[in-house]
PDB file of N, CA and C in Angstrom:
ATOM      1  N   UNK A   1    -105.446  38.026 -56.099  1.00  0.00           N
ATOM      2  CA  UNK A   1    -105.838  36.890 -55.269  1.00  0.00           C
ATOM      3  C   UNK A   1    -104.567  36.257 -54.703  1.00  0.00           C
ATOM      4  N   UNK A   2    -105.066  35.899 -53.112  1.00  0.00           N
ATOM      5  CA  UNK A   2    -103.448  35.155 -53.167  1.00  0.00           C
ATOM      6  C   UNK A   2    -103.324  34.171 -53.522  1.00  0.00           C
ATOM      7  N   UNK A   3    -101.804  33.363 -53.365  1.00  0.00           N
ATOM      8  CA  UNK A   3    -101.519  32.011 -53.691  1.00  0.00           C
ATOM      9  C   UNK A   3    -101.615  31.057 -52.754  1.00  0.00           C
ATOM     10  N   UNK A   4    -102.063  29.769 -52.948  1.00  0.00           N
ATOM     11  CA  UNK A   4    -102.257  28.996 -51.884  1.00  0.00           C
ATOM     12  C   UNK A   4    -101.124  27.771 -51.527  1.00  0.00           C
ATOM     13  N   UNK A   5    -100.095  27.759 -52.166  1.00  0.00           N
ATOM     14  CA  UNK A   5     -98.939  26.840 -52.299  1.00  0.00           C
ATOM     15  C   UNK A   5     -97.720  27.569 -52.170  1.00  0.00           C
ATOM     16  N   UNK A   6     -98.252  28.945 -51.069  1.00  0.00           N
ATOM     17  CA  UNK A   6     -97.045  29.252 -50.311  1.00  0.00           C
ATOM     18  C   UNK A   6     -96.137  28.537 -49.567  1.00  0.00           C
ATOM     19  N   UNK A   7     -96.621  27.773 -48.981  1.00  0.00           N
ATOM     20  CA  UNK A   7     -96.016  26.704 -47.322  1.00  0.00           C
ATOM     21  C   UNK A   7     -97.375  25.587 -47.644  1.00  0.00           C
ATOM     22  N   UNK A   8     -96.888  24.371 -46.814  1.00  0.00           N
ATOM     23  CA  UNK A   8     -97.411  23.534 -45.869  1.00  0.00           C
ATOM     24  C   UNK A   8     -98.347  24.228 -45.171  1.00  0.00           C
ATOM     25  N   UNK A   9     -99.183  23.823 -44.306  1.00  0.00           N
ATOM     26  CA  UNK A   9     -99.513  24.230 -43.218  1.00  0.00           C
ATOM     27  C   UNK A   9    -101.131  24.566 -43.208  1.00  0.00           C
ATOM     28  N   UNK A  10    -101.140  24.961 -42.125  1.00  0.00           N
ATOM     29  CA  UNK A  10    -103.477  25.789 -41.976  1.00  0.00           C
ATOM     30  C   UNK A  10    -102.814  27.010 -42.186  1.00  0.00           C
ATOM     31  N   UNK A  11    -104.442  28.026 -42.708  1.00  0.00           N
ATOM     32  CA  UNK A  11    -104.106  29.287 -43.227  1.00  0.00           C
ATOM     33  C   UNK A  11    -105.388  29.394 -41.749  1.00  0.00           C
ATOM     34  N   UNK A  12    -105.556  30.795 -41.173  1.00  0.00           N
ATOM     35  CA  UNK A  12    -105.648  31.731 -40.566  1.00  0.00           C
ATOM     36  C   UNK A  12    -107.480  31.975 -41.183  1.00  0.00           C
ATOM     37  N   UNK A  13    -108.353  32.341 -40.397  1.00  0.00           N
ATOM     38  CA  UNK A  13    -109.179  32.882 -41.280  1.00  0.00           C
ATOM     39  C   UNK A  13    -109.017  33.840 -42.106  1.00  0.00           C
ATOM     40  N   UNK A  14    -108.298  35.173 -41.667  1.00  0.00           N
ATOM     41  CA  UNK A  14    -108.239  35.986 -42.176  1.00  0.00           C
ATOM     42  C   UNK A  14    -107.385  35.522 -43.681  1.00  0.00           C
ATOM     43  N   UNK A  15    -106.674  34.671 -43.471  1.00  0.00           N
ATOM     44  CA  UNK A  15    -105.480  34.847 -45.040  1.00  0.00           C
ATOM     45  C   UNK A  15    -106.768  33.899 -45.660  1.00  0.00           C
ATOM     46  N   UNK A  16    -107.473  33.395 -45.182  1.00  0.00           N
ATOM     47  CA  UNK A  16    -108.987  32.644 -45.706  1.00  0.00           C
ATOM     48  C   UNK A  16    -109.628  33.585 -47.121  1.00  0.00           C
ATOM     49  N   UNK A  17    -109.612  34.543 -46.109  1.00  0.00           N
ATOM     50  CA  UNK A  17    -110.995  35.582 -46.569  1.00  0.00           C
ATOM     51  C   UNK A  17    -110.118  36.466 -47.222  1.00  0.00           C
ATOM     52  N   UNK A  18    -108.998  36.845 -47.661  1.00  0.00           N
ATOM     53  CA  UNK A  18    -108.270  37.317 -48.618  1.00  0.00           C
ATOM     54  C   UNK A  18    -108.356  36.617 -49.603  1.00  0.00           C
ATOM     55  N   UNK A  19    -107.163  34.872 -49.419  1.00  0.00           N
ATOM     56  CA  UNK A  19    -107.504  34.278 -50.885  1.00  0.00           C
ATOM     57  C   UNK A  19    -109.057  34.540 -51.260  1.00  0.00           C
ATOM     58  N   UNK A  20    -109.969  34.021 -50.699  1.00  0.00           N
ATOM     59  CA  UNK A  20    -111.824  34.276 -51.508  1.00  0.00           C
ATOM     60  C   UNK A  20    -112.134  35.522 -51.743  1.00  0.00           C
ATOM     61  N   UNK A  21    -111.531  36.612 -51.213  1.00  0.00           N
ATOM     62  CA  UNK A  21    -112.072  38.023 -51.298  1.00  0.00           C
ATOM     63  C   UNK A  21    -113.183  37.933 -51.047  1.00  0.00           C
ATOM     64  N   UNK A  22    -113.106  37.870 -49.493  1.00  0.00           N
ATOM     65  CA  UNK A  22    -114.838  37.974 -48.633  1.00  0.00           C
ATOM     66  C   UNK A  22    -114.123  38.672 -47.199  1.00  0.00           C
ATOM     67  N   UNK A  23    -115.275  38.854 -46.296  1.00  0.00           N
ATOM     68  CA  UNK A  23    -114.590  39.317 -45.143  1.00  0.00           C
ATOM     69  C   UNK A  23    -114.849  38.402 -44.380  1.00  0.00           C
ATOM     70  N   UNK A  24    -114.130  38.616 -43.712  1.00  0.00           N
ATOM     71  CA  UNK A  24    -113.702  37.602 -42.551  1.00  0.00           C
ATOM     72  C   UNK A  24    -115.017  37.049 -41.955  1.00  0.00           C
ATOM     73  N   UNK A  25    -115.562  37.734 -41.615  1.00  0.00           N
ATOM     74  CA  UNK A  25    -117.440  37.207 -40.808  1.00  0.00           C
ATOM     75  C   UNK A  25    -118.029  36.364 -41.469  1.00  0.00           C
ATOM     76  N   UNK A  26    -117.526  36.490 -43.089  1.00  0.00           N
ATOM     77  CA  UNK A  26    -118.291  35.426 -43.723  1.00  0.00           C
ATOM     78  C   UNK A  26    -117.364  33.833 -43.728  1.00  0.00           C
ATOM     79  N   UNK A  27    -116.158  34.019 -43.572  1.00  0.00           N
ATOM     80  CA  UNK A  27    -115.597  32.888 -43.719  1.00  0.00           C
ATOM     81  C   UNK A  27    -115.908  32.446 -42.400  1.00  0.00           C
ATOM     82  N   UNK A  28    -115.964  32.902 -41.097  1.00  0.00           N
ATOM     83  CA  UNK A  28    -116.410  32.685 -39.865  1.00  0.00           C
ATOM     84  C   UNK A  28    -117.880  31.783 -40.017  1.00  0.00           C
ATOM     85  N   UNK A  29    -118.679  32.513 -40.581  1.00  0.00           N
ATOM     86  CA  UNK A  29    -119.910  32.561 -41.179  1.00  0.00           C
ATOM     87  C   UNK A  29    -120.379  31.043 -41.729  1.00  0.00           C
ATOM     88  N   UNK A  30    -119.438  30.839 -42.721  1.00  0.00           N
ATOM     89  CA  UNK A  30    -119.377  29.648 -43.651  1.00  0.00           C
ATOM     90  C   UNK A  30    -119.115  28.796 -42.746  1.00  0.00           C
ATOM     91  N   UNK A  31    -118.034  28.922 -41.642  1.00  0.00           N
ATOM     92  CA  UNK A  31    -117.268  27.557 -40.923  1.00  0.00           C
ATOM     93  C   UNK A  31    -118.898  26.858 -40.154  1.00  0.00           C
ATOM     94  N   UNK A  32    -118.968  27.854 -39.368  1.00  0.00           N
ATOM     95  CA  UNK A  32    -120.725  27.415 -38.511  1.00  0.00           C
ATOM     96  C   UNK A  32    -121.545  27.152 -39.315  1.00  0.00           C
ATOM     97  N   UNK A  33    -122.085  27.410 -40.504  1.00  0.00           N
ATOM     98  CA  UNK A  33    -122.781  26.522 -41.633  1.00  0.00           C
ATOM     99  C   UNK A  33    -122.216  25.428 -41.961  1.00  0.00           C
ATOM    100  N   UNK A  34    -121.478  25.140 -41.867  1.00  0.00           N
ATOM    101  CA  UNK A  34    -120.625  24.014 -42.473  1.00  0.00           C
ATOM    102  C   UNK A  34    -120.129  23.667 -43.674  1.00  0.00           C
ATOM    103  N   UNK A  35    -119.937  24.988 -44.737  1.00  0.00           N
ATOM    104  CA  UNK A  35    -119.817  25.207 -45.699  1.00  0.00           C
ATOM    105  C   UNK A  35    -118.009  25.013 -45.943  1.00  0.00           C
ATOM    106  N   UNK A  36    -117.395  25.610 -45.125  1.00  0.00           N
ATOM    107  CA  UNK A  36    -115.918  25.267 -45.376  1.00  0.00           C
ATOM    108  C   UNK A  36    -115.516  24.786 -43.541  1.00  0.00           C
ATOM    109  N   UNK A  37    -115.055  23.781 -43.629  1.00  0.00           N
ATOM    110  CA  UNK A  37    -114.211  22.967 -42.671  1.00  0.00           C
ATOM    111  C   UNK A  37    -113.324  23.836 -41.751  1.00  0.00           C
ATOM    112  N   UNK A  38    -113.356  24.533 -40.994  1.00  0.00           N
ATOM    113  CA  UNK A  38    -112.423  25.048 -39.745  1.00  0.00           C
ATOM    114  C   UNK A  38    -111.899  23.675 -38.462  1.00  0.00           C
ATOM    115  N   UNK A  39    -110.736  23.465 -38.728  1.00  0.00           N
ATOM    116  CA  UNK A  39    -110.335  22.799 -36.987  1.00  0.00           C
ATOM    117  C   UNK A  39    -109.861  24.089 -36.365  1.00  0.00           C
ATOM    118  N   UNK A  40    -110.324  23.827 -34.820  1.00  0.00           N
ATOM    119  CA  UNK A  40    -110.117  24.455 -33.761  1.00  0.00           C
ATOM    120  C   UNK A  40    -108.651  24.539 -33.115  1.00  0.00           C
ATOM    121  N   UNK A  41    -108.096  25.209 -32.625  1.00  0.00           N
ATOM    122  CA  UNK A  41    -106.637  25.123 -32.365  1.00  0.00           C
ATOM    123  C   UNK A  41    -106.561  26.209 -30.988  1.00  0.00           C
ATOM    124  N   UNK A  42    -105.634  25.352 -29.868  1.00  0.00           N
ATOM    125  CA  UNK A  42    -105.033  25.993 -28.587  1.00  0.00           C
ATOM    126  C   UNK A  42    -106.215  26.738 -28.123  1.00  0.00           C
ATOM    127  N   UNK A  43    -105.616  27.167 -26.893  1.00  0.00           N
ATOM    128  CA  UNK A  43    -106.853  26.981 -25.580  1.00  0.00           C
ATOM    129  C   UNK A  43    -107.780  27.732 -25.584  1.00  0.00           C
ATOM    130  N   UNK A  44    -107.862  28.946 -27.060  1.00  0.00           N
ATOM    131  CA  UNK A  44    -108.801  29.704 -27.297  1.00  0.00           C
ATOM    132  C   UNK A  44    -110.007  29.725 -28.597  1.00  0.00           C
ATOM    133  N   UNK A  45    -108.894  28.010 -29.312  1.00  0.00           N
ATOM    134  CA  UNK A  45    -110.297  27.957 -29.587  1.00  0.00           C
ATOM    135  C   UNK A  45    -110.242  28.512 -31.562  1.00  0.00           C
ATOM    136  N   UNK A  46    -109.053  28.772 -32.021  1.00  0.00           N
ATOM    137  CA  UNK A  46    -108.516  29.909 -32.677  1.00  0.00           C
ATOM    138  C   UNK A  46    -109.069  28.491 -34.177  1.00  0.00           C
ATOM    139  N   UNK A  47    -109.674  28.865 -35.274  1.00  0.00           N
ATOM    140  CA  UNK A  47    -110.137  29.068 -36.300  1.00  0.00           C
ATOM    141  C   UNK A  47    -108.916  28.232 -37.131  1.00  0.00           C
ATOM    142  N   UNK A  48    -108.694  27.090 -37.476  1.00  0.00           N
ATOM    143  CA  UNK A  48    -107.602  27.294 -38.923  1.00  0.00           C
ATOM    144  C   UNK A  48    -108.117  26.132 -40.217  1.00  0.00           C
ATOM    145  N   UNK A  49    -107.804  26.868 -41.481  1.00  0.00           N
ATOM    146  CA  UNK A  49    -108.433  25.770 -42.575  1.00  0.00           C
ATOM    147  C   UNK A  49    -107.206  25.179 -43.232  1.00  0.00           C
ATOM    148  N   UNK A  50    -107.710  24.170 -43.787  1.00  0.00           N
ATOM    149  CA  UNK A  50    -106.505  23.321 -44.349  1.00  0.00           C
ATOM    150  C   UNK A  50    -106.559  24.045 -45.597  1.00  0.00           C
ATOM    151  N   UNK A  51    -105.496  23.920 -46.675  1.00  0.00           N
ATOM    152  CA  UNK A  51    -105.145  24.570 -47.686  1.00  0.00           C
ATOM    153  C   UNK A  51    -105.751  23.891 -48.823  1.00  0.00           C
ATOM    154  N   UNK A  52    -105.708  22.095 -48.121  1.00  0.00           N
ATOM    155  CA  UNK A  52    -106.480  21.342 -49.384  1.00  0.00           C
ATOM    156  C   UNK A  52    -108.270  21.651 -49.252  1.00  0.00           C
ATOM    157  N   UNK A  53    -108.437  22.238 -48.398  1.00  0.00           N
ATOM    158  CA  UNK A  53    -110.383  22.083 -48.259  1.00  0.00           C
ATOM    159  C   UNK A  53    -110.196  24.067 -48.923  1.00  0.00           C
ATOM    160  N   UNK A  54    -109.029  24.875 -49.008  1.00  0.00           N
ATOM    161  CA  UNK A  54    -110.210  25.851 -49.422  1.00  0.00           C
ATOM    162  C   UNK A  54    -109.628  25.861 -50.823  1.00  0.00           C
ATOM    163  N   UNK A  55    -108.684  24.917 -51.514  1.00  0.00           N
ATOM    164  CA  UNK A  55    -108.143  24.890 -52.679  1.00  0.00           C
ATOM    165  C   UNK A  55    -109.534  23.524 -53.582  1.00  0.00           C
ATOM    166  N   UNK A  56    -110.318  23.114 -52.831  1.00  0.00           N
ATOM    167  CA  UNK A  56    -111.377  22.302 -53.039  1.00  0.00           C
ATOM    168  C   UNK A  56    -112.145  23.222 -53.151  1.00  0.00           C
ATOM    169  N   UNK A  57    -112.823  24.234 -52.008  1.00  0.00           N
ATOM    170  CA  UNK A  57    -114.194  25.259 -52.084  1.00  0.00           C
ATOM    171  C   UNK A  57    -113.471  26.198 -53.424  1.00  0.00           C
ATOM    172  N   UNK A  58    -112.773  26.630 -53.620  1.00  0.00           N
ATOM    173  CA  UNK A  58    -112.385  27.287 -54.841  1.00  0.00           C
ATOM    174  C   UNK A  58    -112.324  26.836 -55.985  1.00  0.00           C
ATOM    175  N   UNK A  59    -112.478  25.304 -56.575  1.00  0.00           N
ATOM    176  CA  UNK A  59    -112.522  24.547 -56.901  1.00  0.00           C
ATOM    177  C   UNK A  59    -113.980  24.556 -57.639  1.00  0.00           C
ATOM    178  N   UNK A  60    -114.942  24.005 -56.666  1.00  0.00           N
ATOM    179  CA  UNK A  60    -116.487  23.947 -56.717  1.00  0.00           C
ATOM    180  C   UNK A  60    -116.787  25.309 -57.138  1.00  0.00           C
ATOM    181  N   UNK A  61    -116.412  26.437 -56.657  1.00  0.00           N
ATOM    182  CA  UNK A  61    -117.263  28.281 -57.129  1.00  0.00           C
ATOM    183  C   UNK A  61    -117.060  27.849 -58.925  1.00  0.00           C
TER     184      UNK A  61
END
């Protein structure tokens, strides 16, 4: 599993769905349910989670 107190910063969906060991569609998946928190970022719109909301959903499992 990875570590989540690499850096500061938003993680990527994808480094998302590694730390949880899910695939990516589902962390996609989860954001539009409203299950884990995604902000939106630059002009396309691009996916990023804060480190404290998926160190919380990991938390709650």
């Amino acid at each position: 599993m990875a570590r989540l107190s690499q850096s500061n910063g938003m993680l990527t969906a994808r480094q998302v769905a590694r730390i949880l060991n899910v695939h990516i569609n589902t962390v996609r998946r989860w954001d539009g349910k409203g299950v884990l928190k995604a902000y939106r970022v630059g002009p396309r719109g691009d996916r990023r989670f804060s480190r404290e909301d998926v160190a919380l959903f990991l938390a709650e499992k």
